[in-house]
C-alpha atoms as a PDB file:
ATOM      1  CA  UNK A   1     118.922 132.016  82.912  1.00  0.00           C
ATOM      2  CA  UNK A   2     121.577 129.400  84.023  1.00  0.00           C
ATOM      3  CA  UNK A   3     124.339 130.764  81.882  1.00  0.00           C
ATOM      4  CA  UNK A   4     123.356 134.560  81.340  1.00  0.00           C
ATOM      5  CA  UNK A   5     124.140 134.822  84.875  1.00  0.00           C
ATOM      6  CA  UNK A   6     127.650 133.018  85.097  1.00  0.00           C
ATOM      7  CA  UNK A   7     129.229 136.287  85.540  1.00  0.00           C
ATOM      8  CA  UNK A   8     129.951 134.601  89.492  1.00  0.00           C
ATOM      9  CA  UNK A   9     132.248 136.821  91.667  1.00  0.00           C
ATOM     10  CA  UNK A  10     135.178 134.410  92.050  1.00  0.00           C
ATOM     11  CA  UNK A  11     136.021 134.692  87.829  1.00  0.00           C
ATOM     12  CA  UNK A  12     135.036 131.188  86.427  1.00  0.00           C
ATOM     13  CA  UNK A  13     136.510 131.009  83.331  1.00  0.00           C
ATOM     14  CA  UNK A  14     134.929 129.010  80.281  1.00  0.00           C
ATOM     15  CA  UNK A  15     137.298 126.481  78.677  1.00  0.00           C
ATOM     16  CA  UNK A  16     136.767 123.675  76.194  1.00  0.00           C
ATOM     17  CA  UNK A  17     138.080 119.996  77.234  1.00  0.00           C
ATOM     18  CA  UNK A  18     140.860 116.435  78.336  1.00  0.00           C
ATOM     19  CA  UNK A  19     142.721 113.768  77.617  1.00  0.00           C
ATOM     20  CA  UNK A  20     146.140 113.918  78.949  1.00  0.00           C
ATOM     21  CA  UNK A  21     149.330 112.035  78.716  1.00  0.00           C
ATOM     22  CA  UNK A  22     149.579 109.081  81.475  1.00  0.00           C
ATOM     23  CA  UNK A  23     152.144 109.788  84.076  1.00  0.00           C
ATOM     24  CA  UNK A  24     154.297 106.742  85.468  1.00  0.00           C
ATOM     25  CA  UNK A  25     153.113 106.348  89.244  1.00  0.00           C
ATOM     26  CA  UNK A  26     153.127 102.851  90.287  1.00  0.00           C
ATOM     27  CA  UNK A  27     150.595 102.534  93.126  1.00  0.00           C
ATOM     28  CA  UNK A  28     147.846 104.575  94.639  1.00  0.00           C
ATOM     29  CA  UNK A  29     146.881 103.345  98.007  1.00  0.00           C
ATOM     30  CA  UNK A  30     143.709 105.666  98.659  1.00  0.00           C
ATOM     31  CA  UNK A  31     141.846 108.349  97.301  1.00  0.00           C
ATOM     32  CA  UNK A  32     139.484 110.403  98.957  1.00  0.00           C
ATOM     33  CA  UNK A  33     137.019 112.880  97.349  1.00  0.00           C
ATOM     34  CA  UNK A  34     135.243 115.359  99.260  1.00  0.00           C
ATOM     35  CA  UNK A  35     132.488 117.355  96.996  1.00  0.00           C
ATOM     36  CA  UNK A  36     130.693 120.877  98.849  1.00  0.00           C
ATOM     37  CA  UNK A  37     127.437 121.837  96.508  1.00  0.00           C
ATOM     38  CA  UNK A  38     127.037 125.153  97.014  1.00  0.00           C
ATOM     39  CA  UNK A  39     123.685 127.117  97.638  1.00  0.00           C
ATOM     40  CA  UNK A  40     124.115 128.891  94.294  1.00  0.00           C
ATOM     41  CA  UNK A  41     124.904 125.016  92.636  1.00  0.00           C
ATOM     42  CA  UNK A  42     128.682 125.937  92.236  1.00  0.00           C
ATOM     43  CA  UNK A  43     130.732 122.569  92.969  1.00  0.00           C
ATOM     44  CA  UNK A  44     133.767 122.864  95.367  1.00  0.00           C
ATOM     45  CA  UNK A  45     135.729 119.316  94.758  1.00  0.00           C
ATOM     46  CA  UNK A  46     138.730 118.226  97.251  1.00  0.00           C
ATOM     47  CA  UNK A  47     141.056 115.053  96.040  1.00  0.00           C
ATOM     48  CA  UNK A  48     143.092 113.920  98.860  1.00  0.00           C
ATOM     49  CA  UNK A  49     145.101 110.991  97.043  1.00  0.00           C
ATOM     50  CA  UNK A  50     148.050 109.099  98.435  1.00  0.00           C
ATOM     51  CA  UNK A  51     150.610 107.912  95.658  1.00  0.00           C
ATOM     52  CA  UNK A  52     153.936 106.635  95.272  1.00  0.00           C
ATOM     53  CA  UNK A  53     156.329 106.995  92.205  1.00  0.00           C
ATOM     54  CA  UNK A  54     159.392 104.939  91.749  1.00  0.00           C
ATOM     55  CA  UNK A  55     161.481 108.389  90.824  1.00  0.00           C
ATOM     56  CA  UNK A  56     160.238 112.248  90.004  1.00  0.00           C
ATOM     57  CA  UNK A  57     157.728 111.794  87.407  1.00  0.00           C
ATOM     58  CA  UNK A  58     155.723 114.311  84.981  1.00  0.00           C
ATOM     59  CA  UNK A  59     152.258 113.600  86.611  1.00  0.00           C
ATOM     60  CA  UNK A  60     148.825 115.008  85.002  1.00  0.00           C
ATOM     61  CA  UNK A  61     145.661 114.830  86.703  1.00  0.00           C
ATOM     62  CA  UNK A  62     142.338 115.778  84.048  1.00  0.00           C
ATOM     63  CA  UNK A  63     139.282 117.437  85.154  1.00  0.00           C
ATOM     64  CA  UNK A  64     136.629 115.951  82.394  1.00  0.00           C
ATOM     65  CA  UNK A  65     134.349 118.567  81.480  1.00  0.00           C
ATOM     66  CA  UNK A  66     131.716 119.560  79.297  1.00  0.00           C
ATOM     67  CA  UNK A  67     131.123 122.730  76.953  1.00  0.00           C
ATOM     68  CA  UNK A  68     129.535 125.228  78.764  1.00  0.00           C
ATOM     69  CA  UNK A  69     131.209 124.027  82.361  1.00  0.00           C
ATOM     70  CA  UNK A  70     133.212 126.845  84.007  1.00  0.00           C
ATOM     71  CA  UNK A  71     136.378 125.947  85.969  1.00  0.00           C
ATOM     72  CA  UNK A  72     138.132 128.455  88.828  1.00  0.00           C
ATOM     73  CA  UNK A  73     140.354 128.216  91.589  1.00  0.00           C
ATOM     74  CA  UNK A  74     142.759 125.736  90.809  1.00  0.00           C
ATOM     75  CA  UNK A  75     145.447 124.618  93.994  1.00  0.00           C
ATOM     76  CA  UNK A  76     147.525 122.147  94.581  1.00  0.00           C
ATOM     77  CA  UNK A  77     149.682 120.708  97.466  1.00  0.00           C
ATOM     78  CA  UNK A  78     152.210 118.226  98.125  1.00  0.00           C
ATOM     79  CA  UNK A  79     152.376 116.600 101.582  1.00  0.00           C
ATOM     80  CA  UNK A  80     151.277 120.358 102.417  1.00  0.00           C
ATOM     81  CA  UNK A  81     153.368 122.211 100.296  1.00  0.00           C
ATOM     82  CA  UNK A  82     151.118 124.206  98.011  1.00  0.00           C
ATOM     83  CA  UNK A  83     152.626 124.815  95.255  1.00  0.00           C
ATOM     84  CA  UNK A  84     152.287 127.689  92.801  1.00  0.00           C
ATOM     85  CA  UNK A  85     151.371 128.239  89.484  1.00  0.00           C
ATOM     86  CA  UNK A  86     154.370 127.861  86.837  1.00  0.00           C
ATOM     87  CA  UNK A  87     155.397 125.543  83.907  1.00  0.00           C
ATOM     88  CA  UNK A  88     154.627 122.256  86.002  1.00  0.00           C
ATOM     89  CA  UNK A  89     158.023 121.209  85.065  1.00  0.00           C
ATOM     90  CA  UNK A  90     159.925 122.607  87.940  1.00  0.00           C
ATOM     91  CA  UNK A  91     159.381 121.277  91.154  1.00  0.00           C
ATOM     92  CA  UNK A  92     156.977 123.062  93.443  1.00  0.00           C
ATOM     93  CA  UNK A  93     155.074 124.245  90.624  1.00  0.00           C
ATOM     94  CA  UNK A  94     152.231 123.472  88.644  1.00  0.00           C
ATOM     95  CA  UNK A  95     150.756 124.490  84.861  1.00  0.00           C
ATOM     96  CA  UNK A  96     146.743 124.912  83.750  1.00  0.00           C
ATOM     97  CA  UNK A  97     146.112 124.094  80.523  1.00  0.00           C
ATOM     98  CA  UNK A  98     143.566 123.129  78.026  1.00  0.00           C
ATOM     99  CA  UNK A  99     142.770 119.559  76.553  1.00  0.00           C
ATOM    100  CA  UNK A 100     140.667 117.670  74.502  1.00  0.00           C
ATOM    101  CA  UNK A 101     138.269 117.341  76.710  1.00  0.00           C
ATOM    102  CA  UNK A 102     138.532 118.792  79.865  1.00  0.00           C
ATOM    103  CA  UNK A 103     141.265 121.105  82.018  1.00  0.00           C
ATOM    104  CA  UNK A 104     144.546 119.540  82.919  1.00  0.00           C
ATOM    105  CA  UNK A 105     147.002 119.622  86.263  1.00  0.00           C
ATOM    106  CA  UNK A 106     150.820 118.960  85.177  1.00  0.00           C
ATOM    107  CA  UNK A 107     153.281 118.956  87.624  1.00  0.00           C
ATOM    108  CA  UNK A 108     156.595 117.229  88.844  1.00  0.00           C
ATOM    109  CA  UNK A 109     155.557 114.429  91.538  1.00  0.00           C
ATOM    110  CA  UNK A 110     158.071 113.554  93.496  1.00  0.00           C
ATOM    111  CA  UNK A 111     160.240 110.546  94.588  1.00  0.00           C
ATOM    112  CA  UNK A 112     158.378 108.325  97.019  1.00  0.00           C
ATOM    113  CA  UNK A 113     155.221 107.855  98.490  1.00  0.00           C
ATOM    114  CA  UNK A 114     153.178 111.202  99.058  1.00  0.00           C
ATOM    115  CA  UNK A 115     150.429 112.868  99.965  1.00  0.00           C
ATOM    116  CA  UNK A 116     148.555 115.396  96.939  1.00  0.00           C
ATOM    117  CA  UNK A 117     145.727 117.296  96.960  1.00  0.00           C
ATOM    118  CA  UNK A 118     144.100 118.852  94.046  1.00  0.00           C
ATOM    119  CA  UNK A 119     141.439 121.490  94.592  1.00  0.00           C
ATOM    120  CA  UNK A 120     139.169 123.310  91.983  1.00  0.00           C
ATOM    121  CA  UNK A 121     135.881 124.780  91.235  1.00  0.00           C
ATOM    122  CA  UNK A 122     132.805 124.356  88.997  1.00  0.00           C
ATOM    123  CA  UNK A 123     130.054 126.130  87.749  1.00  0.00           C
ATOM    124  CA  UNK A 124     127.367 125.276  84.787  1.00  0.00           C
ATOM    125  CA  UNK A 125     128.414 121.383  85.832  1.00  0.00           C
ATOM    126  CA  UNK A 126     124.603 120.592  86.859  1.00  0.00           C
ATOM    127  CA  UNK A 127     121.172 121.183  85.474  1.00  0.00           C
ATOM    128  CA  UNK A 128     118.246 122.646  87.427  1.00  0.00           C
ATOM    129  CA  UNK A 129     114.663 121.778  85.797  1.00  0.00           C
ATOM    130  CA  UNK A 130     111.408 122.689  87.278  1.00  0.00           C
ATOM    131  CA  UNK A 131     111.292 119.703  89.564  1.00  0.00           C
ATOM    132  CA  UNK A 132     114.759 118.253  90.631  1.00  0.00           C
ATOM    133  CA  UNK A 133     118.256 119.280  90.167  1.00  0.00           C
ATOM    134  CA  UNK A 134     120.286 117.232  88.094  1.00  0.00           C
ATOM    135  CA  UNK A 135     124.349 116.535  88.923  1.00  0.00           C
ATOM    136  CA  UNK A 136     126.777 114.417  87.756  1.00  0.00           C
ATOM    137  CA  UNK A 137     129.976 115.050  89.835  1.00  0.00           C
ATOM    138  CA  UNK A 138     133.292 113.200  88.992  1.00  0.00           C
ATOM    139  CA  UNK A 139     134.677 111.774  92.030  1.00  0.00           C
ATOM    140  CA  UNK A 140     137.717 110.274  90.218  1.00  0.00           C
ATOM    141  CA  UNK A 141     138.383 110.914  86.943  1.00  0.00           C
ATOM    142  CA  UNK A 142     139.766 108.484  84.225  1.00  0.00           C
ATOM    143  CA  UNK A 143     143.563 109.218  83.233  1.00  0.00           C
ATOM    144  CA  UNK A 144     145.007 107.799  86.219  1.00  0.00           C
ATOM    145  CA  UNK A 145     147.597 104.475  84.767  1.00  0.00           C
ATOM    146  CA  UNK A 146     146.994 102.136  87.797  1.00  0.00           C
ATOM    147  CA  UNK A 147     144.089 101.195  90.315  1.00  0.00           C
ATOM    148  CA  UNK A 148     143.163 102.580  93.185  1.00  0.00           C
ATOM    149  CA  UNK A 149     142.987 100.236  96.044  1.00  0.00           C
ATOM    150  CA  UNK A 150     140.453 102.502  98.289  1.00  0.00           C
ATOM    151  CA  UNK A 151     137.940 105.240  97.333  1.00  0.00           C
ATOM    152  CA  UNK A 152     135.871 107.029  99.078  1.00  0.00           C
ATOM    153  CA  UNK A 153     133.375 110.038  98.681  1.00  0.00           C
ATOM    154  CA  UNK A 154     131.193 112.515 100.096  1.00  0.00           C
ATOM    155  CA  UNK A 155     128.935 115.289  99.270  1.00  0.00           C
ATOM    156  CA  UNK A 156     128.595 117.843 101.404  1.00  0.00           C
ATOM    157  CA  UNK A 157     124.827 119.998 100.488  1.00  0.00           C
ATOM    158  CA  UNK A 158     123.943 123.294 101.804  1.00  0.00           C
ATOM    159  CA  UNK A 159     120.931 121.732 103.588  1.00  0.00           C
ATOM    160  CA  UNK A 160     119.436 118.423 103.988  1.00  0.00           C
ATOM    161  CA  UNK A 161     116.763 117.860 101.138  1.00  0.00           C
ATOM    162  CA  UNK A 162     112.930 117.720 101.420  1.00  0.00           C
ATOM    163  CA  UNK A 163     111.633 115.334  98.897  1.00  0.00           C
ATOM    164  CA  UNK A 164     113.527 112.529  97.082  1.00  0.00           C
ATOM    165  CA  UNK A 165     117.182 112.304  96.382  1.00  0.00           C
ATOM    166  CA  UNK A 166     118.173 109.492  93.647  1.00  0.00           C
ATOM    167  CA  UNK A 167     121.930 108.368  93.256  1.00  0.00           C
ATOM    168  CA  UNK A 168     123.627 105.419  91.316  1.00  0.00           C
ATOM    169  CA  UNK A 169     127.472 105.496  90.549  1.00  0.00           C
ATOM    170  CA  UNK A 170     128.985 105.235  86.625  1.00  0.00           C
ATOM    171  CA  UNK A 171     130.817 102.913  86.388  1.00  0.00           C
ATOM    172  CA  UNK A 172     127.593 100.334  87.087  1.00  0.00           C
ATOM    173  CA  UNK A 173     129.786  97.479  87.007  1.00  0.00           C
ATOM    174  CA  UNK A 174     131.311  98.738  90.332  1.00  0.00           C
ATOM    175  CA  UNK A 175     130.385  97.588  93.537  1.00  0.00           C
ATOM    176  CA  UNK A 176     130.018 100.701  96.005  1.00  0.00           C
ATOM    177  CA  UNK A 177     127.939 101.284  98.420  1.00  0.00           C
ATOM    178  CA  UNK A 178     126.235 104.435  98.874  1.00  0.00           C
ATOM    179  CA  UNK A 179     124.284 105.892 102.040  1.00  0.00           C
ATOM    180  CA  UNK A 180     122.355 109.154 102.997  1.00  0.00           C
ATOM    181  CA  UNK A 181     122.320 110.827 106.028  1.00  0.00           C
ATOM    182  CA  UNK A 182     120.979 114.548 107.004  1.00  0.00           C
ATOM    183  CA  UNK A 183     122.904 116.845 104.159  1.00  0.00           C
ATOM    184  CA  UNK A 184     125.753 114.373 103.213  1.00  0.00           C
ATOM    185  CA  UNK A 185     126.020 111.306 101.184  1.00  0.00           C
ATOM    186  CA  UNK A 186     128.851 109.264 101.439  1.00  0.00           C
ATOM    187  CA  UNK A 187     130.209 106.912  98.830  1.00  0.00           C
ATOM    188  CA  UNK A 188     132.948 103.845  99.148  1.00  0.00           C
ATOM    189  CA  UNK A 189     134.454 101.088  96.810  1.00  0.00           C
ATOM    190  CA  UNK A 190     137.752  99.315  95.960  1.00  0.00           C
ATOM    191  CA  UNK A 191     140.209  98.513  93.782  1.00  0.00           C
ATOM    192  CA  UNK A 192     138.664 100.870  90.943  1.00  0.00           C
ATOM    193  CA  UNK A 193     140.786 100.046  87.922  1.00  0.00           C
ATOM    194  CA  UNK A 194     143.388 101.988  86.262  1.00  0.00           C
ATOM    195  CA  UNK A 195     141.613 104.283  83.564  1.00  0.00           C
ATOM    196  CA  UNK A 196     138.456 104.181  84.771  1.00  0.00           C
ATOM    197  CA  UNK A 197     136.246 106.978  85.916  1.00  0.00           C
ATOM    198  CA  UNK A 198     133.866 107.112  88.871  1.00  0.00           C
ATOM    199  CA  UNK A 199     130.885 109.233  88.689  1.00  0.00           C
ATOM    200  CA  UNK A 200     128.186 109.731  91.583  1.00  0.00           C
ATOM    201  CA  UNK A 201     124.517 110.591  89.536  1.00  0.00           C
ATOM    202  CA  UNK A 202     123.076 113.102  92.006  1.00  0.00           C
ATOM    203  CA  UNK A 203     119.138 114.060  91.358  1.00  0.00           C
ATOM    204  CA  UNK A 204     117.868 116.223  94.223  1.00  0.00           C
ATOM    205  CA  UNK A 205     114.862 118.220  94.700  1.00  0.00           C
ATOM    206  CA  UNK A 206     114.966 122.342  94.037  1.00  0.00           C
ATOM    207  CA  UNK A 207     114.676 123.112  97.630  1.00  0.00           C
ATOM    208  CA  UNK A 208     118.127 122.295  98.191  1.00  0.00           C
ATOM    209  CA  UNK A 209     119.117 125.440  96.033  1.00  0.00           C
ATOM    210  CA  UNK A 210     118.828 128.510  97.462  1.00  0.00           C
ATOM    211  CA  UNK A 211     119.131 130.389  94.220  1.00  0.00           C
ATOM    212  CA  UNK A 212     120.277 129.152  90.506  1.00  0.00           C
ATOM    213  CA  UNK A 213     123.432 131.223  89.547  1.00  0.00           C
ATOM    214  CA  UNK A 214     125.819 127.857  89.564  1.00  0.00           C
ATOM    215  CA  UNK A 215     123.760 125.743  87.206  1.00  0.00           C
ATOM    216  CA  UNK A 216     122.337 125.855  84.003  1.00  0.00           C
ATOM    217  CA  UNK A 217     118.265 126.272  84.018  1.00  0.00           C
ATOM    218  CA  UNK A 218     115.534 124.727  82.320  1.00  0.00           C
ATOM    219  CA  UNK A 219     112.195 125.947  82.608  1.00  0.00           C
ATOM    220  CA  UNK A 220     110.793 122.123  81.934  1.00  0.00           C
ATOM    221  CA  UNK A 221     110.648 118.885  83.944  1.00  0.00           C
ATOM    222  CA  UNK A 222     113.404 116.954  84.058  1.00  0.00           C
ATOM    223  CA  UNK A 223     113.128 114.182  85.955  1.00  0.00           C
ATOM    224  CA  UNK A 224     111.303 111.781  83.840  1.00  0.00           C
ATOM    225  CA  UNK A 225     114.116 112.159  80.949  1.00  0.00           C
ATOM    226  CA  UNK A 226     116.883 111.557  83.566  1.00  0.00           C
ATOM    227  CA  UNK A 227     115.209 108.351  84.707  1.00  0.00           C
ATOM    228  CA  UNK A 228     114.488 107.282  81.035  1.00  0.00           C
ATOM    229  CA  UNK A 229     118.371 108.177  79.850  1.00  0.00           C
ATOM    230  CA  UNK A 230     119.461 105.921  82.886  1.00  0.00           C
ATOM    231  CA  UNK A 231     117.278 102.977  81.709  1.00  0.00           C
ATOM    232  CA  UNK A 232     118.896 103.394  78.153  1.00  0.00           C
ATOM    233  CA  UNK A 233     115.437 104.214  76.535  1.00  0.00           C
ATOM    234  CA  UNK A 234     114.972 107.623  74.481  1.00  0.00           C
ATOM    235  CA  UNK A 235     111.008 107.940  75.113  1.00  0.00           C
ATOM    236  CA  UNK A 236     110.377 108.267  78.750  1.00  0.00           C
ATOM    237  CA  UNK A 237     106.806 106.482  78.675  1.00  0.00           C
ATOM    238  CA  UNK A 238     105.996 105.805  82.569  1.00  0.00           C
ATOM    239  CA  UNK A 239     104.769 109.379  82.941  1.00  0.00           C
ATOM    240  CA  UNK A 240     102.476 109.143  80.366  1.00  0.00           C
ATOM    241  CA  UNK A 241     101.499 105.314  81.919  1.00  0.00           C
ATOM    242  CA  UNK A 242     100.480 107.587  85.161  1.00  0.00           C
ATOM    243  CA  UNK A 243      98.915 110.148  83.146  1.00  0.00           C
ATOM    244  CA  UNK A 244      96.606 107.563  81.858  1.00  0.00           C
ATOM    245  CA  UNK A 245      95.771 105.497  84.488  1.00  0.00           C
ATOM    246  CA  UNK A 246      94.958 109.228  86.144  1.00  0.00           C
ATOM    247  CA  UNK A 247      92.132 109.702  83.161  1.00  0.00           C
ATOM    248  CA  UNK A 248      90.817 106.190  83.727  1.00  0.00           C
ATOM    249  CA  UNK A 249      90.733 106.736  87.724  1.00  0.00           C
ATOM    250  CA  UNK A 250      88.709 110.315  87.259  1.00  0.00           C
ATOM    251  CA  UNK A 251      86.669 108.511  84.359  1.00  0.00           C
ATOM    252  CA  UNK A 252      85.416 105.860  86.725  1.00  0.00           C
ATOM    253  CA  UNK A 253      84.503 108.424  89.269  1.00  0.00           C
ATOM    254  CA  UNK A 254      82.419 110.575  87.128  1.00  0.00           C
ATOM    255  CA  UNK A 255      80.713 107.875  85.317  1.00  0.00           C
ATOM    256  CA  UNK A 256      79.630 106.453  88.862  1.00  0.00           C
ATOM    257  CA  UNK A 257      78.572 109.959  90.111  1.00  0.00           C
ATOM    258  CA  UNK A 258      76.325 110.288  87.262  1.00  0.00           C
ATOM    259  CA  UNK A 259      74.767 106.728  87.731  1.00  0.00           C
ATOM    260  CA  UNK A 260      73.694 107.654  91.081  1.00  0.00           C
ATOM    261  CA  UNK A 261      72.788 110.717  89.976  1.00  0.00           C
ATOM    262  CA  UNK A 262      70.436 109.475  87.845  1.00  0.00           C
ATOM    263  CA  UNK A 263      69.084 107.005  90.317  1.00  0.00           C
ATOM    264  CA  UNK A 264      68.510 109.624  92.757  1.00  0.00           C
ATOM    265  CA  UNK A 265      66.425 111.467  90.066  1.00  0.00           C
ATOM    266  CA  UNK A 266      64.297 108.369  89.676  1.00  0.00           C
END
């Protein structure tokens, strides 16, 4: 269903995936990410980074993605420039390409300390099963050469969810602290290393889809294999623990109706 109907009006465009060449940009001050899920499950992403290079530099920025995942929209500015599409060579413009794993940004940063933005869209990116919605959205991705010394993120939804909403960050070995409040959930670390990616692990309930077109469906469960991947362990046995203790429970109760039953009879 998910992907027979990713003919979306704005043109996504299926591409296979990223690992790009590491551009020479000596410090990154702050990053922020802001991430709009929209009612159909499309992603909207927003990187508002400020970063300094010690001359003009051949700068790439990957978007890690996986087959299947559409991309669209690509923009990006420079201290509020936007600059257009080109060979990413000249200044003020900026190329699209292919990787090995993902879609690629090359441009010319400039001289100095500056503020970027990068802007694109994604559809296919999450999974919606029968019971929650399943998202991983990259909030930073990995091909960045030095650390970032502030990060923060939020997700914006198209309505505040009813039911429960469970979120833990890859990298686990990164302390970050993650709250909820209404329709947004905000995340915020430091000093996230160079190379290393940060992902927020987003499992909603349906309800806070209004209709499926932006993700791919599943017409099974989900949420017991999600929990069961996270813990490492192929065979997600708690649900059948549950299931069990449910047989005993309705077990008991009809073995004692039909003791006093009985008694009543005598």
């Amino acid at each position: 269903m998910g992907r027979a109907r990713a003919g979306l009006a704005f043109g996504l465009v299926a591409l296979a995936f990223a690992a790009p060449s590491q551009a020479k940009l000596t410090d990154m001050a702050s990053v922020q990410t802001v991430v709009t899920l929209e009612p159909n499950g499309v992603l909207d992403l927003l990187e508002r980074v400020s970063v300094h290079a010690d001359r003009p530099t051949a700068a790439t920025w990957q978007v890690t993605m996986q087959r299947g995942e559409l991309f669209a929209q690509p923009s990006l500015y420079v201290d509020g420039r936007r600059y257009g599409a080109g060979d990413g060579k000249r200044a003020g413009t900026f190329l699209i390409s292919r990787g090995p794993t993902g879609i690629r940004f090359d441009w010319l940063q400039p001289n100095g300390s500056h503020s970027l933005r990068i802007a694109y869209r994604l559809a296919l990116a999450g999974t919606a099963y029968t019971d929650v919605v399943d998202l991983s959205i990259p909030v930073w991705e990995h091909d960045w050469p030095v650390p970032v010394r502030k990060l923060t993120a939020a997700l914006k939804l198209p309505r505040p969810p009813r039911g429960r909403v469970i979120l833990w960050i890859e990298q686990r070995s990164l302390e970050a602290t993650v709250t909820r409040s209404g329709d947004r959930i905000h995340l915020r670390t430091r000093t996230v290393a160079a190379g290393d990616p940060v992902t927020l692990h987003t499992v909603l309930p349906r309800n806070v889809l209004s209709t499926f077109e932006g993700v791919t469906v599943k017409t099974k469960p989900g949420l017991a294999a999600i929990l069961a991947a996270r813990r490492g362990d192929s065979r997600a046995w708690w649900p059948w623990a549950v299931a069990a203790g449910v047989v005993l429970v309705v077990s008991a109760v009809a073995l004692r109706t039909a003791r006093s039953r009985r008694r009543q009879r005598r």
